[in-house]
N, C-alpha and C. Protein backbone atom coordinates (compact mmCIF):
# COMPACT_ATOMS: atom_id res chain seq x y z
N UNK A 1 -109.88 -296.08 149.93
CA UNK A 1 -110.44 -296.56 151.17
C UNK A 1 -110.45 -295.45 152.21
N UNK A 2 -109.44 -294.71 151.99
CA UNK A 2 -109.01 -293.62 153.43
C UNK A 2 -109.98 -292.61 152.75
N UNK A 3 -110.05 -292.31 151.92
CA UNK A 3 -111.26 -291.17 151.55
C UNK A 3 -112.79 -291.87 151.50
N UNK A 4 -113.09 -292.70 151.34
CA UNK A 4 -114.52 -293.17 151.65
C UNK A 4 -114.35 -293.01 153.36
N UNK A 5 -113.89 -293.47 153.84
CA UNK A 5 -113.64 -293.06 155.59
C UNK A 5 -113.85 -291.86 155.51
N UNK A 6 -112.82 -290.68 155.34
CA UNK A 6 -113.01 -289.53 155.12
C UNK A 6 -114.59 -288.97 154.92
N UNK A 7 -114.92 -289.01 153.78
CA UNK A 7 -116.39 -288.95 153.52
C UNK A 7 -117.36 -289.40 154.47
N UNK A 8 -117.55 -290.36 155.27
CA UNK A 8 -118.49 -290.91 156.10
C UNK A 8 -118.07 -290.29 157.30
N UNK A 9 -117.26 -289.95 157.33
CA UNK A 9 -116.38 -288.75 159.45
C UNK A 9 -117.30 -287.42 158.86
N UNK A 10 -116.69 -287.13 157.62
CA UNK A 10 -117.62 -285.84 157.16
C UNK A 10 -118.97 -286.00 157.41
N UNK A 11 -120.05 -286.86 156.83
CA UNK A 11 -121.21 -286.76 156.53
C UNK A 11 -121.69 -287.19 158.20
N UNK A 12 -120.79 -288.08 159.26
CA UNK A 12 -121.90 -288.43 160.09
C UNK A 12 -121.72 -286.74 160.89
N UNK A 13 -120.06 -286.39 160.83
CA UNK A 13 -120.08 -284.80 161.43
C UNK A 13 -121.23 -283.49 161.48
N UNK A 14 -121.40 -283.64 159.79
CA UNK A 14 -122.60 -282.71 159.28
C UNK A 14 -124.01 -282.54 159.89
N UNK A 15 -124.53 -284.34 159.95
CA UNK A 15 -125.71 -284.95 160.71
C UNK A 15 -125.39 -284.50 162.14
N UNK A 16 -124.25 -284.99 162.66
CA UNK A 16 -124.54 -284.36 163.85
C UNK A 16 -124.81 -282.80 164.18
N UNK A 17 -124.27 -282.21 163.28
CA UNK A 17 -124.29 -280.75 163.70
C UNK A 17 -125.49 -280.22 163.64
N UNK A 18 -126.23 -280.98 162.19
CA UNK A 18 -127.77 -280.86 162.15
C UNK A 18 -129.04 -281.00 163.59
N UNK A 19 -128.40 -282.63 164.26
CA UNK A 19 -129.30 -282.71 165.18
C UNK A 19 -128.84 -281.85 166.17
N UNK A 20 -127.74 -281.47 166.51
CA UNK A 20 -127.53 -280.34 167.46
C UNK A 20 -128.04 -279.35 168.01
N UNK A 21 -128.64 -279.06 166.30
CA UNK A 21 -129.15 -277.26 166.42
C UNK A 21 -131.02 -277.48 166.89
N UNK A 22 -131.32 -279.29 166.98
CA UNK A 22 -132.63 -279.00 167.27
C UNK A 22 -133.04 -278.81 168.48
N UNK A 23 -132.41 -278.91 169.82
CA UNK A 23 -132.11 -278.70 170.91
C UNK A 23 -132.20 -276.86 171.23
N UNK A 24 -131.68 -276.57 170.59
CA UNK A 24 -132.03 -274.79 170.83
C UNK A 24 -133.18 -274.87 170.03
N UNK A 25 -133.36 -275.18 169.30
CA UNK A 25 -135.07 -274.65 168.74
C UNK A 25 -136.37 -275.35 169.43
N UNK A 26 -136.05 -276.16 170.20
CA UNK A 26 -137.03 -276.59 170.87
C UNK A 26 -137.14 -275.65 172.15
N UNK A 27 -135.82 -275.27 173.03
CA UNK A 27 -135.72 -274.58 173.85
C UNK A 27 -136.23 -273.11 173.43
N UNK A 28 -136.09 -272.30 172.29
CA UNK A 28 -136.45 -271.15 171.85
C UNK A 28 -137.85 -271.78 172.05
N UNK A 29 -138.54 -272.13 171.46
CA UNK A 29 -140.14 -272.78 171.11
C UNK A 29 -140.85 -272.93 173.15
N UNK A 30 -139.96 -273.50 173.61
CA UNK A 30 -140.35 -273.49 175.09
C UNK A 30 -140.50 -272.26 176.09
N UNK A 31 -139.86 -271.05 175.80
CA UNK A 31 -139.18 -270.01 176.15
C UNK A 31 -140.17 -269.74 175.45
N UNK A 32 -140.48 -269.30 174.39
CA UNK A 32 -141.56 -268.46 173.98
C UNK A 32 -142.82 -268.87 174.60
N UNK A 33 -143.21 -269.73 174.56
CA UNK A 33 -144.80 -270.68 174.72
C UNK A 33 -144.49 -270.14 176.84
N UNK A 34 -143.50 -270.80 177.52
CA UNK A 34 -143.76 -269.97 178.76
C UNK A 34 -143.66 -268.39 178.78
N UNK A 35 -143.13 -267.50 177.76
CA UNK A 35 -143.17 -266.39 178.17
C UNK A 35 -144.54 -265.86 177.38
N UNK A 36 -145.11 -266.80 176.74
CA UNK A 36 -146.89 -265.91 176.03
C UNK A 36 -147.35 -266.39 177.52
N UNK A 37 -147.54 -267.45 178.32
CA UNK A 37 -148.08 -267.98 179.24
C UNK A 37 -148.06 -267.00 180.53
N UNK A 38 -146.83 -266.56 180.93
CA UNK A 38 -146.33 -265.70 181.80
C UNK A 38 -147.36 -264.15 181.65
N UNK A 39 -146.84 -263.85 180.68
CA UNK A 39 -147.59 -262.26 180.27
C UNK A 39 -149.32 -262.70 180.36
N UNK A 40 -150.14 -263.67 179.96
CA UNK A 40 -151.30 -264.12 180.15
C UNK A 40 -151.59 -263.80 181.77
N UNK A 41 -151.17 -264.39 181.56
CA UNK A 41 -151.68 -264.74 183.95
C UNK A 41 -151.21 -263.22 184.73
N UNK A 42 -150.23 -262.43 183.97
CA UNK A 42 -149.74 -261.33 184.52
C UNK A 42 -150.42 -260.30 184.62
N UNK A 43 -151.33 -260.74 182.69
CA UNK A 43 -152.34 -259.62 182.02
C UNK A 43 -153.94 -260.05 183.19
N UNK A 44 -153.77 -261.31 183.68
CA UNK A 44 -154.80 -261.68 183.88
C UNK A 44 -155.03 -261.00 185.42
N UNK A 45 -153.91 -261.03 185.98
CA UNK A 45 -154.18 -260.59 187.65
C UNK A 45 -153.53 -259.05 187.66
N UNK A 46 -153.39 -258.33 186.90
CA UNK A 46 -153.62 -257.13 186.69
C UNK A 46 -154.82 -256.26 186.44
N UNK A 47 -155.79 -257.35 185.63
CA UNK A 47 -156.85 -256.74 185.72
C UNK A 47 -158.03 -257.28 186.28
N UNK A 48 -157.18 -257.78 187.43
CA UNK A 48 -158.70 -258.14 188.40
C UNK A 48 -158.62 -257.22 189.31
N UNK A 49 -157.11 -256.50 189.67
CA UNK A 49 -157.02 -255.33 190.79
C UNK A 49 -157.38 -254.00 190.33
N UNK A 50 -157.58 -253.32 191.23
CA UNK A 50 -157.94 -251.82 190.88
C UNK A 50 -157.07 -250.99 190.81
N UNK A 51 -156.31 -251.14 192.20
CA UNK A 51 -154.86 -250.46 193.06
C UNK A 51 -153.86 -250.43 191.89
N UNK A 52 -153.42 -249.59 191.57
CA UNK A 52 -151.88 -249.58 191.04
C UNK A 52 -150.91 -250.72 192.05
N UNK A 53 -150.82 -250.17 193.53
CA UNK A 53 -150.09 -251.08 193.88
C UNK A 53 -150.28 -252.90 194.11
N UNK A 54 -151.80 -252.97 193.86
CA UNK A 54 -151.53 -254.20 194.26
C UNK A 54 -151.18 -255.37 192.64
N UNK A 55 -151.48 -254.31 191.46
CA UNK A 55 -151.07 -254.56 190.26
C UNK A 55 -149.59 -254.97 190.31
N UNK A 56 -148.53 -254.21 191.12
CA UNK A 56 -147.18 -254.43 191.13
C UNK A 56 -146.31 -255.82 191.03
N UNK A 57 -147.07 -256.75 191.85
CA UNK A 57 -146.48 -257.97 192.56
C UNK A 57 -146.87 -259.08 190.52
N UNK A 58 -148.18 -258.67 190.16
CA UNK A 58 -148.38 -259.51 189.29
C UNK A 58 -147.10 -258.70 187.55
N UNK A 59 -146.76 -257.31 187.82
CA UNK A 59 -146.20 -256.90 186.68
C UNK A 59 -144.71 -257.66 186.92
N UNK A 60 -144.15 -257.55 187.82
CA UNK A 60 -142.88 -258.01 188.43
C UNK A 60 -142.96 -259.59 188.83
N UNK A 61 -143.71 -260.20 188.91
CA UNK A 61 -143.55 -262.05 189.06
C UNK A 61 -143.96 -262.54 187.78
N UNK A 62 -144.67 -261.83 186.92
CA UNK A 62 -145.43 -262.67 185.49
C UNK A 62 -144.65 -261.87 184.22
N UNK A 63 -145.48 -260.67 183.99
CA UNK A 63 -145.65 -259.67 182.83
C UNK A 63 -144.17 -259.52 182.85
N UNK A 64 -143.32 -259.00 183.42
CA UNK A 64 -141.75 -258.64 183.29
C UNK A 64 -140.67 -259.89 182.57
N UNK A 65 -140.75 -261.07 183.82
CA UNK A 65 -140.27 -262.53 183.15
C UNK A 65 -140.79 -263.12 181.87
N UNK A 66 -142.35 -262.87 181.47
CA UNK A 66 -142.51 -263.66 180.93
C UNK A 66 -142.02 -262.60 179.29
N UNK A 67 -142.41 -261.25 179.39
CA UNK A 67 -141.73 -260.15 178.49
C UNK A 67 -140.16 -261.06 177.78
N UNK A 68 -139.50 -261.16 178.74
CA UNK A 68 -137.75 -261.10 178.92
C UNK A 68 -137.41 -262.76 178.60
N UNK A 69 -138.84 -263.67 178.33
CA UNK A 69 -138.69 -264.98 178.07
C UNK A 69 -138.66 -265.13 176.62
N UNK A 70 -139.77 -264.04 176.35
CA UNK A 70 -140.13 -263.91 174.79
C UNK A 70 -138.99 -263.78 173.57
N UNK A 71 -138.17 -262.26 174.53
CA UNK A 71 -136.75 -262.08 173.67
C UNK A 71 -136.12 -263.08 173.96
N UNK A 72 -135.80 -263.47 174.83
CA UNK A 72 -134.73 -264.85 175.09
C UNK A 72 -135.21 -266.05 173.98
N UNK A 73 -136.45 -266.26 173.97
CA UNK A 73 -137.10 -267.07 172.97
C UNK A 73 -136.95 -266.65 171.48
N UNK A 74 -136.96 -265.40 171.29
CA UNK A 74 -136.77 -264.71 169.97
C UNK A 74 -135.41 -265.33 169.54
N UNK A 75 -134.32 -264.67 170.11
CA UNK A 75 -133.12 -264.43 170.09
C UNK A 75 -132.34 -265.88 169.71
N UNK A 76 -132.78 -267.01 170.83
CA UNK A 76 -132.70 -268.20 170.61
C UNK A 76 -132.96 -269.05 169.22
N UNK A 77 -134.33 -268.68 168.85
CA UNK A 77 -134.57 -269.40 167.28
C UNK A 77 -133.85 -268.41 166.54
N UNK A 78 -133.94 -267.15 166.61
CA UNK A 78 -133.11 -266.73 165.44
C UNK A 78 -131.95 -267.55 165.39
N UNK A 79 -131.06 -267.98 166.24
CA UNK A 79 -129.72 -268.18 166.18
C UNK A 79 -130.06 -269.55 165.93
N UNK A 80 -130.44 -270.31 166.52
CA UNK A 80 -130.99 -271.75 165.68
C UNK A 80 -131.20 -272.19 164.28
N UNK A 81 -132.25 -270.89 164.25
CA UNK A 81 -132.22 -270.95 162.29
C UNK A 81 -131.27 -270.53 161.63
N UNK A 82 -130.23 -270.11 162.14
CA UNK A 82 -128.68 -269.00 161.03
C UNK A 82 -128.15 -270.59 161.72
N UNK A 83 -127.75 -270.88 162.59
CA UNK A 83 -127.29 -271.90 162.80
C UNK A 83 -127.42 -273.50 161.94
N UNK A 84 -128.57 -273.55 161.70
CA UNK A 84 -129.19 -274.84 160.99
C UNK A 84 -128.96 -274.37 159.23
N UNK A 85 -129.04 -273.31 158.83
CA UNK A 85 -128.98 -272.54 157.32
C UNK A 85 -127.72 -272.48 157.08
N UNK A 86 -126.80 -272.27 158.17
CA UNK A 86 -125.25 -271.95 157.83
C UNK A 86 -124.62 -273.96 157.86
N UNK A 87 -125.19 -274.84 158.42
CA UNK A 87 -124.84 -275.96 158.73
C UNK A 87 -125.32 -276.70 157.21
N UNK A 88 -126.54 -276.30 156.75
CA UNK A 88 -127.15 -276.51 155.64
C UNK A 88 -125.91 -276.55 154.75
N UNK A 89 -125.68 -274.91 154.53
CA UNK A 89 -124.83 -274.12 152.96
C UNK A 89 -123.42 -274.76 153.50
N UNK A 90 -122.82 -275.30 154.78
CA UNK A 90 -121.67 -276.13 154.59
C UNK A 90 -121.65 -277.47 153.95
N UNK A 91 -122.48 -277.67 154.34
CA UNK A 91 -123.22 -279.45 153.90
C UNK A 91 -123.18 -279.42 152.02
N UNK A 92 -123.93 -277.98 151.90
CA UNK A 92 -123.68 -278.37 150.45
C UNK A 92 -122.78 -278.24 149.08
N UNK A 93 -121.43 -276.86 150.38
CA UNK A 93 -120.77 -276.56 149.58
C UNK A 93 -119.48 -277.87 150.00
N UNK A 94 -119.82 -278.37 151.06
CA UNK A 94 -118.93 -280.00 150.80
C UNK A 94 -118.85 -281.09 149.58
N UNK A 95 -120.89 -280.79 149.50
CA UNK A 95 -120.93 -281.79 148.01
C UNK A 95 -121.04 -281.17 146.91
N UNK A 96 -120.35 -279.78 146.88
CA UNK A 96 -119.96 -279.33 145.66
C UNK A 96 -118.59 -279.45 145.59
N UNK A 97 -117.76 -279.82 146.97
CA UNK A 97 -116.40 -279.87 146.24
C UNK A 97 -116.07 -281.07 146.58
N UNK A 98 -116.54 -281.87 147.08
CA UNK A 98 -116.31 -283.78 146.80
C UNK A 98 -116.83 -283.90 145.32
N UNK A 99 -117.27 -283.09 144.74
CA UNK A 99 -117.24 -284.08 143.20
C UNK A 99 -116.18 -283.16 142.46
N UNK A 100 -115.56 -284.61 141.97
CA UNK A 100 -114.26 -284.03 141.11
C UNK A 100 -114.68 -284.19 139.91
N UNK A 101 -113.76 -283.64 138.59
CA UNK A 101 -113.81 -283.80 137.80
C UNK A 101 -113.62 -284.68 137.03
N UNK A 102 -114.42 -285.25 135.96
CA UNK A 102 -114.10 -286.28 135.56
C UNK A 102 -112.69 -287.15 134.75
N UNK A 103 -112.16 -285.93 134.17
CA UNK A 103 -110.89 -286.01 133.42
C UNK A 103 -110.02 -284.69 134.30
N UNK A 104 -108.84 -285.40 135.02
CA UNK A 104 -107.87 -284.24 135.50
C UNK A 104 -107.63 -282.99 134.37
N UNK A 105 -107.45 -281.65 134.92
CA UNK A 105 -106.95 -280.73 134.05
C UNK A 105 -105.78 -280.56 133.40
N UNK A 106 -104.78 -281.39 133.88
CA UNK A 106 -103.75 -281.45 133.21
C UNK A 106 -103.71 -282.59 131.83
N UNK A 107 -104.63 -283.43 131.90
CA UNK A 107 -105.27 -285.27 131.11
C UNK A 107 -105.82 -284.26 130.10
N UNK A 108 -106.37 -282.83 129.78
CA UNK A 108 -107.62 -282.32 129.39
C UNK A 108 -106.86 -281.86 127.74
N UNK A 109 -107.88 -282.47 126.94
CA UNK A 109 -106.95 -282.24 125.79
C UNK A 109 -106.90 -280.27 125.75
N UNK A 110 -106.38 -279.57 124.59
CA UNK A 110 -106.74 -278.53 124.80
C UNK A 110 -108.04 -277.96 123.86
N UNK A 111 -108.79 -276.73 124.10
CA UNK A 111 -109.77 -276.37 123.27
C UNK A 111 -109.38 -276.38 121.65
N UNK A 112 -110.53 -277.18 120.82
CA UNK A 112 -109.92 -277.11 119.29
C UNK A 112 -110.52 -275.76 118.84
N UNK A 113 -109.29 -275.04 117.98
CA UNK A 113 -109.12 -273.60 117.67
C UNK A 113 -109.64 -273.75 115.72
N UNK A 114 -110.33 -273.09 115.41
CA UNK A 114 -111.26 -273.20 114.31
C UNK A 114 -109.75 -272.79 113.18
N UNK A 115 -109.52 -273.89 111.82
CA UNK A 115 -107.99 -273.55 110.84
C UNK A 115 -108.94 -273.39 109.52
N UNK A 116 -110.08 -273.83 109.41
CA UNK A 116 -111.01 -274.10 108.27
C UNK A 116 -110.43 -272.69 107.67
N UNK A 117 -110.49 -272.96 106.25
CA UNK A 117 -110.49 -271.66 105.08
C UNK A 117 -112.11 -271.37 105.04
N UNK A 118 -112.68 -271.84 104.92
CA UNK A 118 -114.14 -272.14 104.80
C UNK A 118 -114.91 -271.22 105.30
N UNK A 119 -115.56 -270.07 104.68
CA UNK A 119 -116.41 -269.32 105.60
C UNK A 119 -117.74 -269.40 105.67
N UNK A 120 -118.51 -269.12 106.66
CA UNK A 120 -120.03 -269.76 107.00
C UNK A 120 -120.65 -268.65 107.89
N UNK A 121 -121.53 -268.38 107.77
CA UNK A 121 -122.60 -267.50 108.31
C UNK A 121 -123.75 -267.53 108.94
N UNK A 122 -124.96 -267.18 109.98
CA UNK A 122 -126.14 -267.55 110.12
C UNK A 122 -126.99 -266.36 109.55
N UNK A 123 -127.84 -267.08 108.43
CA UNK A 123 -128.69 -265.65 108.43
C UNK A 123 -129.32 -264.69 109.18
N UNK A 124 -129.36 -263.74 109.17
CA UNK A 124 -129.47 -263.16 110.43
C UNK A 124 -128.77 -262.84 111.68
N UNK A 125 -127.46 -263.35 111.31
CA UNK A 125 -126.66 -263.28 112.27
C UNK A 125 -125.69 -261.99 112.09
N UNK A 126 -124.99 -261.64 112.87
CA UNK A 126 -123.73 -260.55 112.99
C UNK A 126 -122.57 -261.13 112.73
N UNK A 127 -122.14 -262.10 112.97
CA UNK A 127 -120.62 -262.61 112.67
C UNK A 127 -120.69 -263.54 111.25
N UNK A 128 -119.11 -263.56 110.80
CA UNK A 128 -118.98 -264.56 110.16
C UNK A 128 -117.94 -265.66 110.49
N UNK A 129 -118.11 -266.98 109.89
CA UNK A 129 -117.16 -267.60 110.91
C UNK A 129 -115.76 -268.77 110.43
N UNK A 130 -115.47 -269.36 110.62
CA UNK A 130 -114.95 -270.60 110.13
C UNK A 130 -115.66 -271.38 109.84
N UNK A 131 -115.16 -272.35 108.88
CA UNK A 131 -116.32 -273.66 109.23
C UNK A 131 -116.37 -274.31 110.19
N UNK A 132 -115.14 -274.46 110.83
CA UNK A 132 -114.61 -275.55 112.05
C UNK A 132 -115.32 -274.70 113.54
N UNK A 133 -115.84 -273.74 113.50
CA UNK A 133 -116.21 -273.03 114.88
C UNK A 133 -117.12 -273.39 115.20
N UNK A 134 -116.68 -273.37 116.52
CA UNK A 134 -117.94 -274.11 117.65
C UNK A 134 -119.35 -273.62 117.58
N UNK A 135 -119.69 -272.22 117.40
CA UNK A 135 -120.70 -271.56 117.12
C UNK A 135 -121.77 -272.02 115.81
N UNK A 136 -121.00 -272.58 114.68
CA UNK A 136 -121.57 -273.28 113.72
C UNK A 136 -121.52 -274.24 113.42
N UNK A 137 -120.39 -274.57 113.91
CA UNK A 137 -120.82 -276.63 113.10
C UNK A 137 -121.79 -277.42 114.04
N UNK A 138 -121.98 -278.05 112.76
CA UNK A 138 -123.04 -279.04 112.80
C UNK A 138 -124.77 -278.44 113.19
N UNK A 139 -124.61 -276.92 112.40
CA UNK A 139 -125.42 -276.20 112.49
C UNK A 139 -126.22 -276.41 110.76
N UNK A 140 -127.32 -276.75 110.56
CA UNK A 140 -127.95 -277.16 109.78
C UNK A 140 -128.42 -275.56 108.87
N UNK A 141 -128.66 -274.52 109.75
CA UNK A 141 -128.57 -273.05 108.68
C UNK A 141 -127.75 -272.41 108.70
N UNK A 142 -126.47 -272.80 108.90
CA UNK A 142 -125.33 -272.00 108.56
C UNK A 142 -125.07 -272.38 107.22
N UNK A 143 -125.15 -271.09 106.64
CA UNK A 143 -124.44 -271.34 104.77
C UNK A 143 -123.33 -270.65 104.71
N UNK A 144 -123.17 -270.52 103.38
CA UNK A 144 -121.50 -270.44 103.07
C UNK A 144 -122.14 -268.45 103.07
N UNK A 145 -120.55 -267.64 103.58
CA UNK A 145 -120.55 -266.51 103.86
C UNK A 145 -120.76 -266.06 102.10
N UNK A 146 -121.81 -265.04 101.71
CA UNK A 146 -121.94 -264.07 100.91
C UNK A 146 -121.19 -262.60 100.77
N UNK A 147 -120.43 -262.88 99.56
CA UNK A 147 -119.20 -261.86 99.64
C UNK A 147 -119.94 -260.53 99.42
N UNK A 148 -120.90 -260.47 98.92
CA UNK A 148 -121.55 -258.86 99.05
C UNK A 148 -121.57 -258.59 100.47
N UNK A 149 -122.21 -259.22 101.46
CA UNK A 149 -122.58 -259.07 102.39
C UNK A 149 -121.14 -258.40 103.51
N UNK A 150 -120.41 -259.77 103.20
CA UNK A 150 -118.79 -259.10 103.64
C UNK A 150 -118.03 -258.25 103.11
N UNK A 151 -118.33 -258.20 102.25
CA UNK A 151 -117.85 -256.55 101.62
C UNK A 151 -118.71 -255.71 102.16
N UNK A 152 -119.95 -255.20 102.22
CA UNK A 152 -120.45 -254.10 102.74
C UNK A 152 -120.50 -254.16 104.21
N UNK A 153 -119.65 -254.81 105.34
CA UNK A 153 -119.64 -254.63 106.31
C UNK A 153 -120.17 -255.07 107.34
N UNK A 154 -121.53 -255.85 107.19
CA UNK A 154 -122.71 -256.05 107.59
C UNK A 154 -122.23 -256.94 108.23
N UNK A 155 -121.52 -257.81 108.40
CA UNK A 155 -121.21 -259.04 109.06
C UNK A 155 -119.59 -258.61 110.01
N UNK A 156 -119.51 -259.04 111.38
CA UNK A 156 -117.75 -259.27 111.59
C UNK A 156 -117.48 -260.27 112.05
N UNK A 157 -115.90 -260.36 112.02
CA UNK A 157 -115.43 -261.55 112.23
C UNK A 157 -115.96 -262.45 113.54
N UNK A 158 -116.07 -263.35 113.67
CA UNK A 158 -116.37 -264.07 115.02
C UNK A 158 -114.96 -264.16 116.03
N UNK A 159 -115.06 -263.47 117.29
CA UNK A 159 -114.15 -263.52 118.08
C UNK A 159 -113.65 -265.16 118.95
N UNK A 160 -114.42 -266.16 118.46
CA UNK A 160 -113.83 -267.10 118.76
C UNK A 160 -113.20 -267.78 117.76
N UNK A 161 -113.31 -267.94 116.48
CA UNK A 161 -112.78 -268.90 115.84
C UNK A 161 -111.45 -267.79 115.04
N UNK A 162 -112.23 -266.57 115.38
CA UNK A 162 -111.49 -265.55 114.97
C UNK A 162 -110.62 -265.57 113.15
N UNK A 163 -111.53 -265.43 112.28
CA UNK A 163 -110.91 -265.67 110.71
C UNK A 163 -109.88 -264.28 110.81
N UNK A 164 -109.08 -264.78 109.48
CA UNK A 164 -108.21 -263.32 109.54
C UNK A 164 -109.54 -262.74 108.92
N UNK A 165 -109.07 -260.97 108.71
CA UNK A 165 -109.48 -259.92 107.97
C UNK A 165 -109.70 -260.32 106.54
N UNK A 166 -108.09 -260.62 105.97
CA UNK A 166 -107.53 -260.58 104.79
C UNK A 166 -108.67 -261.94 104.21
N UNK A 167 -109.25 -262.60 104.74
CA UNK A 167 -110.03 -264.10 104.63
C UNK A 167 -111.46 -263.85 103.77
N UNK A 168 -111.79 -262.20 103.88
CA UNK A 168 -113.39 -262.22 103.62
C UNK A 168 -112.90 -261.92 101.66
N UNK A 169 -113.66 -263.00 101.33
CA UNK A 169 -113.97 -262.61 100.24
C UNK A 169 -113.99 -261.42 99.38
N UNK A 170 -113.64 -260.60 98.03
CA UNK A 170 -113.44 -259.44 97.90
C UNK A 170 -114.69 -260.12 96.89
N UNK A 171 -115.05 -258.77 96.35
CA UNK A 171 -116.30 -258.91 95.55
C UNK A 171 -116.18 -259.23 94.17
């Protein structure tokens, strides 16, 4: 019960943090759209004058602010989007570690270790193996190991089921 609680404090937390970050991206989005607007009207009454100086009043009330709105606008969504991406990759490395395993590790029987006398091969393959190894059973072209073959070398042992040496067939 206390962890389904748990879980739902988490998930409405997450959501919130999500809608959080849309508040700066609207504000970045606003900040940009007035600072293209700004530099427009700045560009615009700059070149209706001739004068350098009377250009001044429109570089310094429009073109300058609306410049310095743009980065502010830049700067803003960038951090919005690392903000919303980093809120994301928490979100999902939560629901990678709320799922447990199905059988505890200590409940877990241990890995079965290949005892077969039995040796087996894939044609074409490099190793030879047990019968009991994971690599071959219930493998439909694994045949029984050819002692020429293990005598001339051509084949080695499989490092998982691991046969002895002394095991390969002599010719």
């Amino acid at each position: 019960m206390r962890a389904a609680r748990t879980d739902q404090t988490a998930s409405a937390a997450r959501s919130a943090r999500l809608r959080g970050v849309r508040p700066e991206l609207w504000a970045a989005f606003a900040a940009l759209a007035a600072g293209a607007v700004l530099c427009v009207i700045g560009w615009y009454g700059i070149s209706g004058e001739r004068f350098a100086e009377r250009q001044l009043p429109y570089l310094a009330s429009c073109t300058v602010p609306g410049a310095a709105l743009i980065i502010a606008g830049t700067m803003l969504l960038t951090h919005g989007r690392s903000t919303l991406a980093a809120a994301r990759v928490e979100e999902l490395y939560g629901l990678l570690v709320a799922a447990e395993p199905s059988t505890p590790l200590a409940h877990r029987p241990p890995p079965a270790t290949a005892t077969s006398d039995d040796l087996l091969m894939v044609p074409g393959g490099t190793l030879w193996h047990r019968a009991d190894c994971p690599l071959v059973a219930d493998k439909p072209e694994a045949v029984p190991a050819d002692a020429t073959i293990l005598a001339r070398g051509d084949l080695g042992p499989c490092p998982i089921c691991e046969p002895p040496a002394d095991a390969a067939p002599e010719r």
